[in-house]
Protein backbone atom coordinates (compact mmCIF):
# COMPACT_ATOMS: atom_id res chain seq x y z
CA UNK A 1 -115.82 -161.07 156.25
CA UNK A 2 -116.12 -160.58 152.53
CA UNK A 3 -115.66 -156.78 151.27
CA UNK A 4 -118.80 -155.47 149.57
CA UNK A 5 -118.50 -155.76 145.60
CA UNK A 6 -118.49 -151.20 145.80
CA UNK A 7 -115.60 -151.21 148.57
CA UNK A 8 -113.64 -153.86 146.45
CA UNK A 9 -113.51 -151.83 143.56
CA UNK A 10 -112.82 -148.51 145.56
CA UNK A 11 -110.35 -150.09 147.14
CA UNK A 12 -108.49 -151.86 144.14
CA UNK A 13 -108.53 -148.50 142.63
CA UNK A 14 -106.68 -146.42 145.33
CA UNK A 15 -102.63 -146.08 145.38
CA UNK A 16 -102.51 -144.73 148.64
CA UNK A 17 -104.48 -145.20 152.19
CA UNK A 18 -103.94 -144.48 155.76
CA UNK A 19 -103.00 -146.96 158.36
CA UNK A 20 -103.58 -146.17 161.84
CA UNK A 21 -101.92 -148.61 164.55
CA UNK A 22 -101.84 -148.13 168.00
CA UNK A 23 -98.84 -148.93 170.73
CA UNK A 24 -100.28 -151.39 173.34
CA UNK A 25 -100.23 -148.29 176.19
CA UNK A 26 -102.74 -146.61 173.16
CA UNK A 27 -100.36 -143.88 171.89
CA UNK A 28 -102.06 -143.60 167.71
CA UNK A 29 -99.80 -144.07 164.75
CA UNK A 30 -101.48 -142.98 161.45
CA UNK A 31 -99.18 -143.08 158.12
CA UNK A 32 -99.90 -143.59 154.34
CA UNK A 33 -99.16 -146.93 152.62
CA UNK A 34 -99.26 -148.07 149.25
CA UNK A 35 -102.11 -151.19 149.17
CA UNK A 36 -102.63 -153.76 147.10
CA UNK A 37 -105.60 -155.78 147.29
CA UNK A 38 -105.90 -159.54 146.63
CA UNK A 39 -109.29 -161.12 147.53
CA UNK A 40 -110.36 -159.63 149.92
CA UNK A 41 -107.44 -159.23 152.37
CA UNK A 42 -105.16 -156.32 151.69
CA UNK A 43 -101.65 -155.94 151.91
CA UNK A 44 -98.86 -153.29 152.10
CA UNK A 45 -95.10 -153.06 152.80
CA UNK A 46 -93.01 -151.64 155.48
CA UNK A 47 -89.47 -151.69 157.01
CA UNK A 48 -89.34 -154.90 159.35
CA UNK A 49 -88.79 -151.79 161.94
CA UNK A 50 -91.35 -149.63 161.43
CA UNK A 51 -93.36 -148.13 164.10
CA UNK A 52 -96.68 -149.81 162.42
CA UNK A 53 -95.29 -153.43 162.77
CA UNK A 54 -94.19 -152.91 165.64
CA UNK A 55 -97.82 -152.11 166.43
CA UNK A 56 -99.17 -154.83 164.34
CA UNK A 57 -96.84 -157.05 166.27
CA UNK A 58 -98.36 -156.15 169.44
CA UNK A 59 -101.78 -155.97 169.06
CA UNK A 60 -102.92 -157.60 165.86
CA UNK A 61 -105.10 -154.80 165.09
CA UNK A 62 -105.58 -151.82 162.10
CA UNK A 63 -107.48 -149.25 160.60
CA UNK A 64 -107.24 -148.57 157.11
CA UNK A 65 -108.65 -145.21 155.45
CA UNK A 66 -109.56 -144.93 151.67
CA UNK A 67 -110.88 -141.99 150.43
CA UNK A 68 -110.99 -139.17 147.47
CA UNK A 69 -111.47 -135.59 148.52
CA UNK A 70 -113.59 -132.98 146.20
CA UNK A 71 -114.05 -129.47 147.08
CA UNK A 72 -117.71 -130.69 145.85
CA UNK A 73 -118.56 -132.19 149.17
CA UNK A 74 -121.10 -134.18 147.37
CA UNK A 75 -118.71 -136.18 145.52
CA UNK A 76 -116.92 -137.22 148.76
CA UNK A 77 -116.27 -141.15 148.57
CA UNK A 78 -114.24 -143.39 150.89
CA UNK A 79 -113.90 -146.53 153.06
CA UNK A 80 -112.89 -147.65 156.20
CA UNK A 81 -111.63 -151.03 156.84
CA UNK A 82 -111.01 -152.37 160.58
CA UNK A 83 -109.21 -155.91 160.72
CA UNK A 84 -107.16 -158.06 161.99
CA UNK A 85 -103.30 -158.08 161.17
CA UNK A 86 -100.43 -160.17 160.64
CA UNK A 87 -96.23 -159.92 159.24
CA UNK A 88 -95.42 -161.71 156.85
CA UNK A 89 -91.50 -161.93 156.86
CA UNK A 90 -90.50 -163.99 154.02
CA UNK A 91 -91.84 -167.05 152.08
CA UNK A 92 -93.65 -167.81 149.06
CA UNK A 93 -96.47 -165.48 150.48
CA UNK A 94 -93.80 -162.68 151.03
CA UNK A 95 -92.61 -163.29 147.13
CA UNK A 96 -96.15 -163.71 145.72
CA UNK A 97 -97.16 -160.46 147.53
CA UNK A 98 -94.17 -158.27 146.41
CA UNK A 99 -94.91 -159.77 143.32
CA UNK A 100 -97.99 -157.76 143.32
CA UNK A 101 -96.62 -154.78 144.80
CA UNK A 102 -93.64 -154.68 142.13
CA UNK A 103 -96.61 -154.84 139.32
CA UNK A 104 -98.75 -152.06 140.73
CA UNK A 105 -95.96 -149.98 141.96
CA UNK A 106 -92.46 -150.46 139.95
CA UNK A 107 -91.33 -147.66 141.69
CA UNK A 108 -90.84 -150.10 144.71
CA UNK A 109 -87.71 -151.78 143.00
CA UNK A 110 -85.39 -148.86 141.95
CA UNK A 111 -86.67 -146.63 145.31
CA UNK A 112 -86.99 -149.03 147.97
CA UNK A 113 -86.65 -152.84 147.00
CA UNK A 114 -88.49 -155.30 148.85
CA UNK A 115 -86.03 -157.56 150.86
CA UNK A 116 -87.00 -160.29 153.15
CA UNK A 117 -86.88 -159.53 156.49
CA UNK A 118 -85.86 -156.15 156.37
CA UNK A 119 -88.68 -155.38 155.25
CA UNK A 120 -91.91 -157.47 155.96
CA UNK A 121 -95.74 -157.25 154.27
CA UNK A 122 -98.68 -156.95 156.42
CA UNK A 123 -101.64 -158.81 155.82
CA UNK A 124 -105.02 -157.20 156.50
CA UNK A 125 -107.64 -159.41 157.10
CA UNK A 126 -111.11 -157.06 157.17
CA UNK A 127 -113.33 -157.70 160.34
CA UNK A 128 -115.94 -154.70 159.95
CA UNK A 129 -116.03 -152.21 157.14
CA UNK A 130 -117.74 -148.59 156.42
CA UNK A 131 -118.28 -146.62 153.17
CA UNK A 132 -119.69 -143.32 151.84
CA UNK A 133 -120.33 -142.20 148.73
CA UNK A 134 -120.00 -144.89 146.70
């Protein structure tokens, strides 16, 4: 599915979201990433360990949450994204991705560099989306 023009540019604007996963028995897994968005599929890094791929892994399936809080509950804004998930362990679409990453967060190379397969990129592919506010 294609993002709405509004969630795209919420979305491209945010540093940080939540990604909730879920073990295949159900046990939830909710954590902050650092997106990037690139079309309309959006990406983020982990350790190739991480509880979340290994989530990913087994089911195929997230939840992302973008939103800005205001004490002016008025001014609330977010989306949610549901999609479909894959790893992406190395490759040209492992190096064009942390390409992107590096540019949009260069903290990523001095803090926590980006290595191929030990750490991996998840691709986000939307299937159903939901925004307020915007």
């Amino acid at each position: 599915m294609r993002l709405k023009k509004v969630e795209r540019e919420f979305i491209a604007f945010q540093r940080v979201c939540r990604v909730a996963t879920a073990r295949r028995d159900g046990t939830p897994h909710n954590v902050p990433v650092c997106p990037i968005l690139d079309g309309d599929r959006i990406y983020f890094a982990s350790a190739a360990d991480g509880v979340k791929v290994r989530n990913v892994q087994a089911t195929g399936r997230v939840a992302l949450a973008f939103d800005e809080y205001t004490e002016v509950w008025s001014g609330l804004k977010g989306v949610l994204v549901w999609g479909t998930a894959r790893v992406i362990q190395a490759g040209p679409a492992f190096r064009r991705i942390r390409k992107l990453l590096y540019q949009r967060y260069p903290q990523y190379e001095g803090y926590a560099a980006l290595e191929e397969r030990a750490s991996v990129i998840v691709e986000v592919t939307p299937t159903r989306t939901f925004h307020w506010g915007l």
